[in-house]
C-alpha atoms as a PDB file:
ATOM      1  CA  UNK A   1       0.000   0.000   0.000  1.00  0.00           C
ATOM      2  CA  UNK A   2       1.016   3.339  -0.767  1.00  0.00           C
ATOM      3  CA  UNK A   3       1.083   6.230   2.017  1.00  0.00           C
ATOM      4  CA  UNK A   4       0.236   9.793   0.342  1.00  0.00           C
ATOM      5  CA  UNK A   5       2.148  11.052   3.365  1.00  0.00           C
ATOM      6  CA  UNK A   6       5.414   9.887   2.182  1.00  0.00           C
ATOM      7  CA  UNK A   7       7.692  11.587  -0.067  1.00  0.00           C
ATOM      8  CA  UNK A   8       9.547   9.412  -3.265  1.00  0.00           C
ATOM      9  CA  UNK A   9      12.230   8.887  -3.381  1.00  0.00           C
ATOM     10  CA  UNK A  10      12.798   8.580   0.497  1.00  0.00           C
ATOM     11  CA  UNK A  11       9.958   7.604   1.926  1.00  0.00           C
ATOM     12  CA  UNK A  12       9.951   9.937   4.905  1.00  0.00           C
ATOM     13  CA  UNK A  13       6.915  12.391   5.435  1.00  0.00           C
ATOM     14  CA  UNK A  14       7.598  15.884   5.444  1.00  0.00           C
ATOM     15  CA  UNK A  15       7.918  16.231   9.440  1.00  0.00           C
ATOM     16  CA  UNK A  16      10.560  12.810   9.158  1.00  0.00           C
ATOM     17  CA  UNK A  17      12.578  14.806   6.578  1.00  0.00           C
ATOM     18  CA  UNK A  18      12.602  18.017   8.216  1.00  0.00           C
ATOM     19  CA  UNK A  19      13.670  16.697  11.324  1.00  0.00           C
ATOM     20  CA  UNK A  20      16.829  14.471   9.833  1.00  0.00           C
ATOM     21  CA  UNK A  21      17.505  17.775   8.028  1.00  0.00           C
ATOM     22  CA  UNK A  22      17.457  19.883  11.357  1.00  0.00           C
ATOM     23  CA  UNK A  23      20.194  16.834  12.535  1.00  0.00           C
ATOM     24  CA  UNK A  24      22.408  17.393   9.816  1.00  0.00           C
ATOM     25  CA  UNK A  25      22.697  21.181  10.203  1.00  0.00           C
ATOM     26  CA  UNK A  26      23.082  20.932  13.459  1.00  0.00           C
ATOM     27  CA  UNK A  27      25.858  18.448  12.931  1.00  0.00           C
ATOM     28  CA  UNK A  28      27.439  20.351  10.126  1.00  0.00           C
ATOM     29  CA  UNK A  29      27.790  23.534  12.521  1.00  0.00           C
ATOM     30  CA  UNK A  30      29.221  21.567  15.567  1.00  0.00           C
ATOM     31  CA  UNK A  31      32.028  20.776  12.625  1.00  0.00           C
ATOM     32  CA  UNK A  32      32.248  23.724  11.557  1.00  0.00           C
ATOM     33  CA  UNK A  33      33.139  24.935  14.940  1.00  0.00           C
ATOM     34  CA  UNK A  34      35.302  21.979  15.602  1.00  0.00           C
ATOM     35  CA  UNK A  35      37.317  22.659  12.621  1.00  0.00           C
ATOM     36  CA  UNK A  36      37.324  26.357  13.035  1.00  0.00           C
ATOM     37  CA  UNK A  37      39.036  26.232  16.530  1.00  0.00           C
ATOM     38  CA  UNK A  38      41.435  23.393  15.477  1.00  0.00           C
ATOM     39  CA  UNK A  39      42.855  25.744  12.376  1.00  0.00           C
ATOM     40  CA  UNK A  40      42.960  28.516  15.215  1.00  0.00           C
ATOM     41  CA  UNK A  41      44.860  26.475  17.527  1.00  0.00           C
ATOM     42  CA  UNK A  42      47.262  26.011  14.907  1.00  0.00           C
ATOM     43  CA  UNK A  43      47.596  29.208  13.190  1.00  0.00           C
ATOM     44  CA  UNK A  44      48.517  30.382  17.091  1.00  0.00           C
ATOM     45  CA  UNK A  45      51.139  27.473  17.693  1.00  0.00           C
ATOM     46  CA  UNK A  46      53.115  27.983  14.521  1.00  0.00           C
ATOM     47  CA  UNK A  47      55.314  30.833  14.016  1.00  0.00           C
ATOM     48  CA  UNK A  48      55.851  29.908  10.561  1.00  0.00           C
ATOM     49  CA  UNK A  49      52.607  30.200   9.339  1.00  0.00           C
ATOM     50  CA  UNK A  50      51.910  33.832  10.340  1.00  0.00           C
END
């Protein structure tokens, strides 16, 4: 049976897909961050590079 609700080619509603995209935003900023302090830490701890 097929469920109007659901979305091809994923199969996840609109509320399912909304929430796995809040997830990976969320996860792409806490990289984001991640990565921005560890290029800060090194910019700071090598003379050469500044």
């Amino acid at each position: 049976m097929s469920d109007p609700d659901k979305i091809w080619p994923t199969g996840l509603t609109e509320r399912e897909a909304e929430e796995v995209h809040s997830y990976l935003i969320d996860g792409t900023r806490v990289f984001g961050v991640i990565a921005l302090i560890a290029h800060l830490l090194v910019a700071v701890s090598t003379p050469w590079l500044g």
